[in-house]
PDB file of N, CA and C in Angstrom:
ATOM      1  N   UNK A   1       6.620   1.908  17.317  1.00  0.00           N
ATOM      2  CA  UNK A   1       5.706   2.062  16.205  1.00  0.00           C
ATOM      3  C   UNK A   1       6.310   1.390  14.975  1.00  0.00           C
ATOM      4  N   UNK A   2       5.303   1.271  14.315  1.00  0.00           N
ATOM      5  CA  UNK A   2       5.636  -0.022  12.697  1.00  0.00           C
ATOM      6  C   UNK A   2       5.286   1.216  11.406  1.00  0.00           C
ATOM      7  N   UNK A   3       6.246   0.524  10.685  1.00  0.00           N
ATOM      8  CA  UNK A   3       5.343   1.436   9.238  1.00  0.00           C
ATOM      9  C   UNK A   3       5.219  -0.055   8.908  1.00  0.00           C
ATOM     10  N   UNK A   4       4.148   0.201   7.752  1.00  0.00           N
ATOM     11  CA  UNK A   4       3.861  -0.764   6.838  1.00  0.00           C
ATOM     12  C   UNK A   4       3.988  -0.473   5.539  1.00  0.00           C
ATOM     13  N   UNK A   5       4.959  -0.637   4.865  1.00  0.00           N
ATOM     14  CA  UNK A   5       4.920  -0.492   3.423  1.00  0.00           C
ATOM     15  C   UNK A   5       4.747  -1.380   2.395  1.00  0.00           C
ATOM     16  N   UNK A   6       3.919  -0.832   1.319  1.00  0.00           N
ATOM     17  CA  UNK A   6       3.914  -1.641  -0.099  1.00  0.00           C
ATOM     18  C   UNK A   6       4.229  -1.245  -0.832  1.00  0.00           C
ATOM     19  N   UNK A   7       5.251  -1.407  -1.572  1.00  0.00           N
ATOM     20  CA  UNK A   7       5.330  -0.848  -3.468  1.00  0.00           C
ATOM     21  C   UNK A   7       4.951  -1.399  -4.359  1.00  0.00           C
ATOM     22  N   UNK A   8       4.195  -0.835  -4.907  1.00  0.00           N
ATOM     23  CA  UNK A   8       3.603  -1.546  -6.345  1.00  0.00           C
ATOM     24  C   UNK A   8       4.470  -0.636  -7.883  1.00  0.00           C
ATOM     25  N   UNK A   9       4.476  -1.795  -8.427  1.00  0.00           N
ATOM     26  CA  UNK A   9       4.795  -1.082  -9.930  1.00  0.00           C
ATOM     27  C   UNK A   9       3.514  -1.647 -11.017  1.00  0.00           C
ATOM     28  N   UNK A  10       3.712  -1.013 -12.002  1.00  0.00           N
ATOM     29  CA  UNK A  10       2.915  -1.303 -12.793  1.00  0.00           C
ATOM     30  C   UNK A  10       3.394  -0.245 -14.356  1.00  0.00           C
ATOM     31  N   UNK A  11       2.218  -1.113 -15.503  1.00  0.00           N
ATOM     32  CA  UNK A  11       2.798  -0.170 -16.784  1.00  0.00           C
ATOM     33  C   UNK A  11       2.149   1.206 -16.484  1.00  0.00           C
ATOM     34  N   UNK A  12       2.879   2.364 -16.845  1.00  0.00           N
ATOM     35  CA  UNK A  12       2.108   3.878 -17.230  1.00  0.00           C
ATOM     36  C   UNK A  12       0.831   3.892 -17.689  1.00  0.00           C
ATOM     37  N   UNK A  13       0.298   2.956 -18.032  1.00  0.00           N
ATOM     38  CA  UNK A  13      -0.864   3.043 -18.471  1.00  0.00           C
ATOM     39  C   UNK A  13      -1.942   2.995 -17.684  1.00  0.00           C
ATOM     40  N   UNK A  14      -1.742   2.353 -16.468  1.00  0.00           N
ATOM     41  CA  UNK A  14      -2.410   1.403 -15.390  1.00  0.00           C
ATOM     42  C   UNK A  14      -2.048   2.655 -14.271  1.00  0.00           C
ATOM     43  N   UNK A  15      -1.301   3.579 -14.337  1.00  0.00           N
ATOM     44  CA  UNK A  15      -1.124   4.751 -13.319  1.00  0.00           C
ATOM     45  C   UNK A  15      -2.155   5.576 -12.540  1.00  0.00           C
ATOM     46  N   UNK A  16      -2.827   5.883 -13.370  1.00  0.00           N
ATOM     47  CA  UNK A  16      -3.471   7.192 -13.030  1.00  0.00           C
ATOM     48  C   UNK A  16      -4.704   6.295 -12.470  1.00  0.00           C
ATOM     49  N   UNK A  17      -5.423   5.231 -13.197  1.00  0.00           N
ATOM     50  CA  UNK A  17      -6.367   4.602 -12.518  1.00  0.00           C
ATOM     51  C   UNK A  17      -5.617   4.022 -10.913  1.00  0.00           C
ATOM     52  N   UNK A  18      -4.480   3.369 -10.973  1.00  0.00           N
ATOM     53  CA  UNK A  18      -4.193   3.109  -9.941  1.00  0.00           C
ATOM     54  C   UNK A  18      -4.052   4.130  -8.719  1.00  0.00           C
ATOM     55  N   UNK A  19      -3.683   5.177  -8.870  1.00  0.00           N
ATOM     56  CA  UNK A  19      -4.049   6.446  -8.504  1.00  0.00           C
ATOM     57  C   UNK A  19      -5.141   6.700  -7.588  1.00  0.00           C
ATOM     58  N   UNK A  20      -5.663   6.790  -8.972  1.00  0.00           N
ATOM     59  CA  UNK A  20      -7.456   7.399  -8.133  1.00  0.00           C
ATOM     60  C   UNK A  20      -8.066   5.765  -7.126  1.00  0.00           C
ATOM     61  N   UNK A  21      -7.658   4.586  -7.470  1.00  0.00           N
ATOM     62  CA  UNK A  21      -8.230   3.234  -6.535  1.00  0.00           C
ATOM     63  C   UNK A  21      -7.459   3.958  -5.477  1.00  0.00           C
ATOM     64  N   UNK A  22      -6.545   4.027  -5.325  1.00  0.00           N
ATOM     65  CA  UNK A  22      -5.500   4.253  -4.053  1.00  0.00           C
ATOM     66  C   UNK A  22      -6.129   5.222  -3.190  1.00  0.00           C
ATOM     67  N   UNK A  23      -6.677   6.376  -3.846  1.00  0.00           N
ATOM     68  CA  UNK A  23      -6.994   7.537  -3.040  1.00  0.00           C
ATOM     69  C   UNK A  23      -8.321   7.449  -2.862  1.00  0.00           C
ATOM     70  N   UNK A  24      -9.336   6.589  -3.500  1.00  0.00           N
ATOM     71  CA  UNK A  24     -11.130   6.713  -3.389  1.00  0.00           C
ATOM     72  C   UNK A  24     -11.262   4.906  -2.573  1.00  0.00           C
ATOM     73  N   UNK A  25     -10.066   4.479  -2.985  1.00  0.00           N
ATOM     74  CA  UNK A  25     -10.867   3.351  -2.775  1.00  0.00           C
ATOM     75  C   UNK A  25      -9.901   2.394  -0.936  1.00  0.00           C
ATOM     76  N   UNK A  26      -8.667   2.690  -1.666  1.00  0.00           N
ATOM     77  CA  UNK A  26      -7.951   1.790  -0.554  1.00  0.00           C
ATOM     78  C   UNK A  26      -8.017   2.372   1.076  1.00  0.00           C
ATOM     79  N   UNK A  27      -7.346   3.487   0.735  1.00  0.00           N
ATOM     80  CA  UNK A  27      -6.734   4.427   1.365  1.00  0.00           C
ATOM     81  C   UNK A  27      -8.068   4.618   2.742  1.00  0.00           C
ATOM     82  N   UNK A  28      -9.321   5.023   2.247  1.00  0.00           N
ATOM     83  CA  UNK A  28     -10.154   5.514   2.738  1.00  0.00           C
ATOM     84  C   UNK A  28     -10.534   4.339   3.220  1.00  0.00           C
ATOM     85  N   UNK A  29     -11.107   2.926   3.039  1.00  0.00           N
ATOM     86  CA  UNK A  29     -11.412   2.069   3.954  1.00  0.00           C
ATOM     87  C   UNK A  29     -10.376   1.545   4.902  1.00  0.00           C
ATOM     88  N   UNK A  30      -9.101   1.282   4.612  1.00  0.00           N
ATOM     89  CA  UNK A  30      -7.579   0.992   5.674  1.00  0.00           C
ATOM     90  C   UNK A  30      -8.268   2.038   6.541  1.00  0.00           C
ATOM     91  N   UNK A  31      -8.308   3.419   6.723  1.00  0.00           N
ATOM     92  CA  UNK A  31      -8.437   4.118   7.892  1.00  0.00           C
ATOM     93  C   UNK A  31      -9.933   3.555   8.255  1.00  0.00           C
ATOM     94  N   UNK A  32     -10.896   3.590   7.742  1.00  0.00           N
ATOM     95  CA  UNK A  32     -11.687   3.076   8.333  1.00  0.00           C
ATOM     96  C   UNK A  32     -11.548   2.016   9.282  1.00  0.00           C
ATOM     97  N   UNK A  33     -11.086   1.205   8.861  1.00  0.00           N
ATOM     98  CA  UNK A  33     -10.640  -0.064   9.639  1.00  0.00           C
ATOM     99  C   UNK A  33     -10.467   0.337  11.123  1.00  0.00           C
ATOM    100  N   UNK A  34      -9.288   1.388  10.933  1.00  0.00           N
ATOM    101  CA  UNK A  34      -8.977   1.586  12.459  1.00  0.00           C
ATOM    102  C   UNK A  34      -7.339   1.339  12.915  1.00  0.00           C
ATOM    103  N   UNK A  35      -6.898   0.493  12.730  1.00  0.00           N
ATOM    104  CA  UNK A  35      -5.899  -0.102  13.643  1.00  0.00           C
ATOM    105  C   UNK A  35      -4.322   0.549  12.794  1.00  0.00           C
ATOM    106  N   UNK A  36      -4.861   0.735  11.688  1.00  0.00           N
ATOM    107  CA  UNK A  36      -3.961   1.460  10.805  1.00  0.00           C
ATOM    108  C   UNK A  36      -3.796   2.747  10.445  1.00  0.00           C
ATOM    109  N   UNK A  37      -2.989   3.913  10.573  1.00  0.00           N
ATOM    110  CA  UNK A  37      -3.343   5.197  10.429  1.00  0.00           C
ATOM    111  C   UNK A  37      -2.027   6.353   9.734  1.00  0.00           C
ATOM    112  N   UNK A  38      -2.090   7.321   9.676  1.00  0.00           N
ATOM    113  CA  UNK A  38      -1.995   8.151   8.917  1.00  0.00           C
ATOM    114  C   UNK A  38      -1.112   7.299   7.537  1.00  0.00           C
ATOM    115  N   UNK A  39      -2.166   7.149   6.911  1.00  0.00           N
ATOM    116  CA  UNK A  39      -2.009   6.135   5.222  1.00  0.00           C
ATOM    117  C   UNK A  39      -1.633   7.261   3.736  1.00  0.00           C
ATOM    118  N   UNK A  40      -0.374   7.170   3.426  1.00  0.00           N
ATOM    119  CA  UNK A  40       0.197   7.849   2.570  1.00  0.00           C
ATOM    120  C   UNK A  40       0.187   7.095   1.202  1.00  0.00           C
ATOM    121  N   UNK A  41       0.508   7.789  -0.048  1.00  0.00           N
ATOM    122  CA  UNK A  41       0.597   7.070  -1.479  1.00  0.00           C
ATOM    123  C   UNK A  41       1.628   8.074  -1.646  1.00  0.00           C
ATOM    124  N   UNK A  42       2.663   7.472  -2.123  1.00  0.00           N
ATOM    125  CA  UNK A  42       4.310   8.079  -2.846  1.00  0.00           C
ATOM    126  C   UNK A  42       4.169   7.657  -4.122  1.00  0.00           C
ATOM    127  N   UNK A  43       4.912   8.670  -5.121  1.00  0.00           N
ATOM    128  CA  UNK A  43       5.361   8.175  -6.316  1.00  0.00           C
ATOM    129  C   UNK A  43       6.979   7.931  -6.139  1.00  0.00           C
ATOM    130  N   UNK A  44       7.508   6.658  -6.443  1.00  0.00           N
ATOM    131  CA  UNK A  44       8.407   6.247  -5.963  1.00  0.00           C
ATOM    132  C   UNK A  44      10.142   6.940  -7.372  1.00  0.00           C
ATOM    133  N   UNK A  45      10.634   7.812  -7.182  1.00  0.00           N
ATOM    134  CA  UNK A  45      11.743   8.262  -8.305  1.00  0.00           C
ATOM    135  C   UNK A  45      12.287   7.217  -8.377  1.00  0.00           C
ATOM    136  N   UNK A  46      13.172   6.565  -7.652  1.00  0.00           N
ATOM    137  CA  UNK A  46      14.824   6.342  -8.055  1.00  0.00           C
ATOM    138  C   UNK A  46      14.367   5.027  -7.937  1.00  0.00           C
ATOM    139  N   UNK A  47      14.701   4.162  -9.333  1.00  0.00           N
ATOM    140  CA  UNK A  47      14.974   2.942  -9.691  1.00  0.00           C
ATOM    141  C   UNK A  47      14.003   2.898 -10.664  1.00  0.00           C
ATOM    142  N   UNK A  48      13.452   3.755 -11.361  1.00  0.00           N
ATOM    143  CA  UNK A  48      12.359   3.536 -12.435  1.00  0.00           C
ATOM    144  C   UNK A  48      12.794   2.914 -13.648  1.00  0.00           C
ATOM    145  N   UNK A  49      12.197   2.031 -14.155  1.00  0.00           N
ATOM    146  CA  UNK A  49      12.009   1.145 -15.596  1.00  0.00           C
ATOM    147  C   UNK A  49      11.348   1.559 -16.453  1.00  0.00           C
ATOM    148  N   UNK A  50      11.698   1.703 -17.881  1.00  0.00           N
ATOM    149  CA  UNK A  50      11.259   2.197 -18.899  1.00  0.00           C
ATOM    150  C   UNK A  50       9.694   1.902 -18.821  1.00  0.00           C
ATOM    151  N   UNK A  51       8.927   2.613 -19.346  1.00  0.00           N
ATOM    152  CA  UNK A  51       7.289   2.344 -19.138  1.00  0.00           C
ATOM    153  C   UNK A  51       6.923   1.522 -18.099  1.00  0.00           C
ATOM    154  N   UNK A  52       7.536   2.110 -17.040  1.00  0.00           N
ATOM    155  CA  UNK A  52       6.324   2.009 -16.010  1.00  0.00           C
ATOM    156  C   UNK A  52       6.297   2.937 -14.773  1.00  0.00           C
ATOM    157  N   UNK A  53       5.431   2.683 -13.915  1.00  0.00           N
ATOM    158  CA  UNK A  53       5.438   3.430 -12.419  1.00  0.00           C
ATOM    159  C   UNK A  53       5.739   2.946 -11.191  1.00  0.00           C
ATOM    160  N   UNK A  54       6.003   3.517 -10.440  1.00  0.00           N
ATOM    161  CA  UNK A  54       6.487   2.740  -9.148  1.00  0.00           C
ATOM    162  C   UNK A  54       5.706   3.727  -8.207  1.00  0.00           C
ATOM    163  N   UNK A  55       4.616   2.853  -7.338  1.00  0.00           N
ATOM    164  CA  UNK A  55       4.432   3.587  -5.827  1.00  0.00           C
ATOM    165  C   UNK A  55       4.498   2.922  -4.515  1.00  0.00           C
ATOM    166  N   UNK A  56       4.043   3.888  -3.716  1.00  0.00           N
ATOM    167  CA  UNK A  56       4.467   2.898  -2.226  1.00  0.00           C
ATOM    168  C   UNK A  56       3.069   3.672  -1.533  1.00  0.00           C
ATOM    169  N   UNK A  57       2.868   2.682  -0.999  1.00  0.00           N
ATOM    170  CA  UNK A  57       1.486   2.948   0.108  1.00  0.00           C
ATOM    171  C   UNK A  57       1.943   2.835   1.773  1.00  0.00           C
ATOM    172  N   UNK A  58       2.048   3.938   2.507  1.00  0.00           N
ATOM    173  CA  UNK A  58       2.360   3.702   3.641  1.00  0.00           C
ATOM    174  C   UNK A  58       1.529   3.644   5.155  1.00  0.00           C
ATOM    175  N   UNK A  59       1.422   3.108   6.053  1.00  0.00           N
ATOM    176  CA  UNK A  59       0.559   3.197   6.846  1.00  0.00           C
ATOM    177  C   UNK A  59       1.515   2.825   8.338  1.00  0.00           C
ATOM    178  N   UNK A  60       1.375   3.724   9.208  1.00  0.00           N
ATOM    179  CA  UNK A  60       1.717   3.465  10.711  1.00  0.00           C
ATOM    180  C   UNK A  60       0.645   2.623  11.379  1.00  0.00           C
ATOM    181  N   UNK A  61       1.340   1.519  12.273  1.00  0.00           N
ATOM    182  CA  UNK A  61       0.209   0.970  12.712  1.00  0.00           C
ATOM    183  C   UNK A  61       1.215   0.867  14.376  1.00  0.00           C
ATOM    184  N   UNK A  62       0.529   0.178  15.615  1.00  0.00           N
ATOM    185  CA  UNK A  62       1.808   0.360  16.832  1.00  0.00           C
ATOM    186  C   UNK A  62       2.263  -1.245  17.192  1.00  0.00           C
ATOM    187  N   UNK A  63       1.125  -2.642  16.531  1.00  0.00           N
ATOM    188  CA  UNK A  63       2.419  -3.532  16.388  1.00  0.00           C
ATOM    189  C   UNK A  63       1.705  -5.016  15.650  1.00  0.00           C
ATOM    190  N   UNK A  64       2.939  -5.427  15.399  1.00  0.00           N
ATOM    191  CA  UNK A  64       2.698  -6.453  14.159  1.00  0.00           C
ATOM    192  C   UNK A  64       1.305  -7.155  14.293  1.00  0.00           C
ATOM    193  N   UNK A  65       1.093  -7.471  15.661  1.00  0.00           N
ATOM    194  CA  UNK A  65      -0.491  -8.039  16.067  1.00  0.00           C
ATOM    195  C   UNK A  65      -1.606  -7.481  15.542  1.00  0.00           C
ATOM    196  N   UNK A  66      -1.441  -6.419  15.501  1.00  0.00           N
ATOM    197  CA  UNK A  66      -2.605  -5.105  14.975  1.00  0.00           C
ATOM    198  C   UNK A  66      -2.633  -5.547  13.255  1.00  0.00           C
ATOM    199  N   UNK A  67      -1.326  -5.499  12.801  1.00  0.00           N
ATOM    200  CA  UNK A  67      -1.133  -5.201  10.883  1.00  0.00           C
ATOM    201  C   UNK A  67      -1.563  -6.936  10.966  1.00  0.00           C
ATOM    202  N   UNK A  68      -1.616  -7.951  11.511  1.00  0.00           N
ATOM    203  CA  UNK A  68      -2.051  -9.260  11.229  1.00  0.00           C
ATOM    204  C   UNK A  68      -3.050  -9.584  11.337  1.00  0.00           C
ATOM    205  N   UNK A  69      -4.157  -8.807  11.997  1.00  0.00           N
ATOM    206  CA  UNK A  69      -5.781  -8.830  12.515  1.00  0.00           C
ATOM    207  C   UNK A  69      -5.845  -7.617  11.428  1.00  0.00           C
ATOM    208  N   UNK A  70      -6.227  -6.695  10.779  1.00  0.00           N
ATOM    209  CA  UNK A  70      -6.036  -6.298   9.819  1.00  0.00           C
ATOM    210  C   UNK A  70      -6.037  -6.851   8.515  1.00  0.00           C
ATOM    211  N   UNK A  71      -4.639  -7.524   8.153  1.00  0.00           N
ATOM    212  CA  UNK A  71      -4.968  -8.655   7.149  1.00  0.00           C
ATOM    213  C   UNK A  71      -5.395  -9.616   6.723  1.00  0.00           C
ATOM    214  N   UNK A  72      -5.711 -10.097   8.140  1.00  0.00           N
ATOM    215  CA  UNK A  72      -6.847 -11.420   8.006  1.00  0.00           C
ATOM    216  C   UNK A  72      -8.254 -10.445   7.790  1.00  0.00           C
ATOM    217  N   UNK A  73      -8.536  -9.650   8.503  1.00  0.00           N
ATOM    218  CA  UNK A  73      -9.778  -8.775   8.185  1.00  0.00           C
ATOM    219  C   UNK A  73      -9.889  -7.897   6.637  1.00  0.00           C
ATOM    220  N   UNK A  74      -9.220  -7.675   6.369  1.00  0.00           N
ATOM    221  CA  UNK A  74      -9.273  -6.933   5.452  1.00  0.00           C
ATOM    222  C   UNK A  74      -8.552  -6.606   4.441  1.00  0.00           C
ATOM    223  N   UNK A  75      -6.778  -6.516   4.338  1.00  0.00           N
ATOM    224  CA  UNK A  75      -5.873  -6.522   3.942  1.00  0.00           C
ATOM    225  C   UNK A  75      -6.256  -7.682   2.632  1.00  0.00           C
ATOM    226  N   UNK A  76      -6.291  -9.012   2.581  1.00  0.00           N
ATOM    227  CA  UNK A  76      -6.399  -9.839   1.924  1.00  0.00           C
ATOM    228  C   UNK A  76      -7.654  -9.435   1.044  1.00  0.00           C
ATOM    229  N   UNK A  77      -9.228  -9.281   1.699  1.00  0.00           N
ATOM    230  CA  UNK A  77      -9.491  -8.910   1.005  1.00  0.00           C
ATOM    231  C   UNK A  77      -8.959  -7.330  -0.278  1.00  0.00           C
ATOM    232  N   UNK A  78      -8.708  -6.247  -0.321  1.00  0.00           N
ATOM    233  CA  UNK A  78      -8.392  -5.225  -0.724  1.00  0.00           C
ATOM    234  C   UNK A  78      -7.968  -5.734  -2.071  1.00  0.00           C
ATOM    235  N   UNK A  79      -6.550  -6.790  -1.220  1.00  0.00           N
ATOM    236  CA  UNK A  79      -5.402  -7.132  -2.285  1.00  0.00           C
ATOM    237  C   UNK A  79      -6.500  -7.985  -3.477  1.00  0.00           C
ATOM    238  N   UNK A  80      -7.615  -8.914  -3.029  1.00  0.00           N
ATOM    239  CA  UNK A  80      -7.899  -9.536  -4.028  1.00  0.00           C
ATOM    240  C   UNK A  80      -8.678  -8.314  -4.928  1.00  0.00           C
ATOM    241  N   UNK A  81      -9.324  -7.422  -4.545  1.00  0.00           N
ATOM    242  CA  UNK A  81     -10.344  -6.614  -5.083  1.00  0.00           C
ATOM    243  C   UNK A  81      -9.236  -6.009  -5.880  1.00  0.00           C
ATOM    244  N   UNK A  82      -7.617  -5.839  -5.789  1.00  0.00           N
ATOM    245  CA  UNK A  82      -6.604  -5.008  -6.849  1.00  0.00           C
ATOM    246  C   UNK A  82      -6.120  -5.686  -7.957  1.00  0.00           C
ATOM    247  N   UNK A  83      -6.514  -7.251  -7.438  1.00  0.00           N
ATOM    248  CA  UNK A  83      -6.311  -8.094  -8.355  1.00  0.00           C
ATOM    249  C   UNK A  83      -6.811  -8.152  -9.458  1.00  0.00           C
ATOM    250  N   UNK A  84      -8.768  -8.451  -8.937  1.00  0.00           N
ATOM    251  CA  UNK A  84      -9.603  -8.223  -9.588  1.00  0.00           C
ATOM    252  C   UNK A  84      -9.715  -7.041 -10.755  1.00  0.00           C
ATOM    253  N   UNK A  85      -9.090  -5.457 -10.497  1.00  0.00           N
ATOM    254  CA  UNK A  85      -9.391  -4.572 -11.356  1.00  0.00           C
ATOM    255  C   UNK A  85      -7.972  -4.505 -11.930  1.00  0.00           C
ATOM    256  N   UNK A  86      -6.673  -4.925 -11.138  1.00  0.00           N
ATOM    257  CA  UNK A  86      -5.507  -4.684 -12.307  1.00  0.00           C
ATOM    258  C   UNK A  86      -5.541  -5.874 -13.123  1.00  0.00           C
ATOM    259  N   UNK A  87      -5.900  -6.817 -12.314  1.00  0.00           N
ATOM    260  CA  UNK A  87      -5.003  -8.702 -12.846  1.00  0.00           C
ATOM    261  C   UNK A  87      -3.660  -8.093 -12.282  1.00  0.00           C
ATOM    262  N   UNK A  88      -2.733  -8.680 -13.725  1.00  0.00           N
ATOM    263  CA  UNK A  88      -1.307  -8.921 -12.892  1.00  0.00           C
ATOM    264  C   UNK A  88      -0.588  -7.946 -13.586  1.00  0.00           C
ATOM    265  N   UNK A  89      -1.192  -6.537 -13.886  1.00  0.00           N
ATOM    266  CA  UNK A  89      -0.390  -5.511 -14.410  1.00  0.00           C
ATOM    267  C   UNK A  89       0.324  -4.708 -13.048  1.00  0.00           C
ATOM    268  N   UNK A  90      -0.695  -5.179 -11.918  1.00  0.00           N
ATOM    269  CA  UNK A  90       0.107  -4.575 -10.629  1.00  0.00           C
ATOM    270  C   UNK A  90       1.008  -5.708 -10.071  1.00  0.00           C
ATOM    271  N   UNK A  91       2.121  -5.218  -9.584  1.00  0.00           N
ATOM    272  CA  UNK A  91       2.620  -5.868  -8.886  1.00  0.00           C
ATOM    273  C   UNK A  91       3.469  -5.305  -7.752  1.00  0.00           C
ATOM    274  N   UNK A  92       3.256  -6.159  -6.318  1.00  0.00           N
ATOM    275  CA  UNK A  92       3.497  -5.390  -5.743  1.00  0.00           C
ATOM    276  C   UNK A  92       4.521  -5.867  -4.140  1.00  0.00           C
ATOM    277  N   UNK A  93       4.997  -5.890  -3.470  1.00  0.00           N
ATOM    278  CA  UNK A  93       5.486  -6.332  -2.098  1.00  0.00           C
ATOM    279  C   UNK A  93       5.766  -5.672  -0.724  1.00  0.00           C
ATOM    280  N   UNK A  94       5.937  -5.895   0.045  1.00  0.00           N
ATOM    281  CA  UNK A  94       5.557  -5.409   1.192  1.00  0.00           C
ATOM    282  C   UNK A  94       6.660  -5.302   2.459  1.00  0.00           C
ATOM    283  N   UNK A  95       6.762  -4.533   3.260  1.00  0.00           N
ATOM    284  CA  UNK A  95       8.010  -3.886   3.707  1.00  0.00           C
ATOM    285  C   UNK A  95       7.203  -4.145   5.460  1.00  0.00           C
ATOM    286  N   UNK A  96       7.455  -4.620   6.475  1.00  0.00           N
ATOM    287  CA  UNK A  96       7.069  -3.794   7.989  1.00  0.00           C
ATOM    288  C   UNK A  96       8.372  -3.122   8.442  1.00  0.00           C
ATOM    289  N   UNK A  97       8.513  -2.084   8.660  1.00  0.00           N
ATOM    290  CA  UNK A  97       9.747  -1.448   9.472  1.00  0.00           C
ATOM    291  C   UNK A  97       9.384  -1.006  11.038  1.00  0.00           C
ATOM    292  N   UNK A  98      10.628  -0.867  11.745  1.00  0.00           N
ATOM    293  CA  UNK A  98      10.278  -0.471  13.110  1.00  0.00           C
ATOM    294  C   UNK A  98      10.968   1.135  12.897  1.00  0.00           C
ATOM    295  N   UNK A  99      10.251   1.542  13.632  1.00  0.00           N
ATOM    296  CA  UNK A  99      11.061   3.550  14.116  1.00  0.00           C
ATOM    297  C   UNK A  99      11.770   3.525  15.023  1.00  0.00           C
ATOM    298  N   UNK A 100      12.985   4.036  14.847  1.00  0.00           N
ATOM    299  CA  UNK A 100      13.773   3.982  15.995  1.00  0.00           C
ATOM    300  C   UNK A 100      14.242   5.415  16.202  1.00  0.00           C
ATOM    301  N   UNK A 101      13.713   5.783  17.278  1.00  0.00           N
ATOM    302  CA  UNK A 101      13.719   7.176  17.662  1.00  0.00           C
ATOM    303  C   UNK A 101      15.044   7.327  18.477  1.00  0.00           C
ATOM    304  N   UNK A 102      16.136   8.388  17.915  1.00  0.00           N
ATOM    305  CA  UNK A 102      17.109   9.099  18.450  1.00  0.00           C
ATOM    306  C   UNK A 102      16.518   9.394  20.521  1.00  0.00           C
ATOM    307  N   UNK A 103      17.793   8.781  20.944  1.00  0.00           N
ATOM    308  CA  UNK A 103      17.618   8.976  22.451  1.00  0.00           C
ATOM    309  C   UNK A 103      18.892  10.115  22.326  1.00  0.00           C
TER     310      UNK A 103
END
């Protein structure tokens, strides 16, 4: 299994809206989608910069083929639609990890 992570930062100001997009808007169509699932939003503590926020959006998916049909489907769009309502107060990058389960 894969996580998929993103962290975005942005100014305090841009928080709470980013917030509520994350939870009404992103969050809920990614599961729709399908191929991606149990989709988390963190407020990220340790490494914070004076006026601003740090979060991370997480999503399990079971392999990179899946998170790449995904982003051609949809992913790309999202990102432009965050574009569209932050511009470039968000900013953000992206993590795939593998789980490696204790034998």
């Amino acid at each position: 299994m894969l996580i998929y992570n993103t962290t975005y930062q942005m100014p305090e100001a841009d928080a709470r809206n980013f917030v509520i997009w994350a939870h009404q808007v992103y969050l809920p169509q990614v599961h729709e989608f399908g191929h991606l699932r149990n989709g988390r939003l963190s407020r990220i503590l340790s490494h914070k910069e004076e006026a601003s926020e740090c979060f991370a959006i997480q999503f399990e998916v079971d392999s990179s083929a899946l998170l790449h049909a995904w982003f051609v489907k949809q992913g790309q769009k999202l990102n432009e639609d965050m574009l569209h309502m932050f511009e470039d107060r968000v900013v953000g990058f992206s993590t795939m990890m593998e789980v490696i389960d204790a034998e």
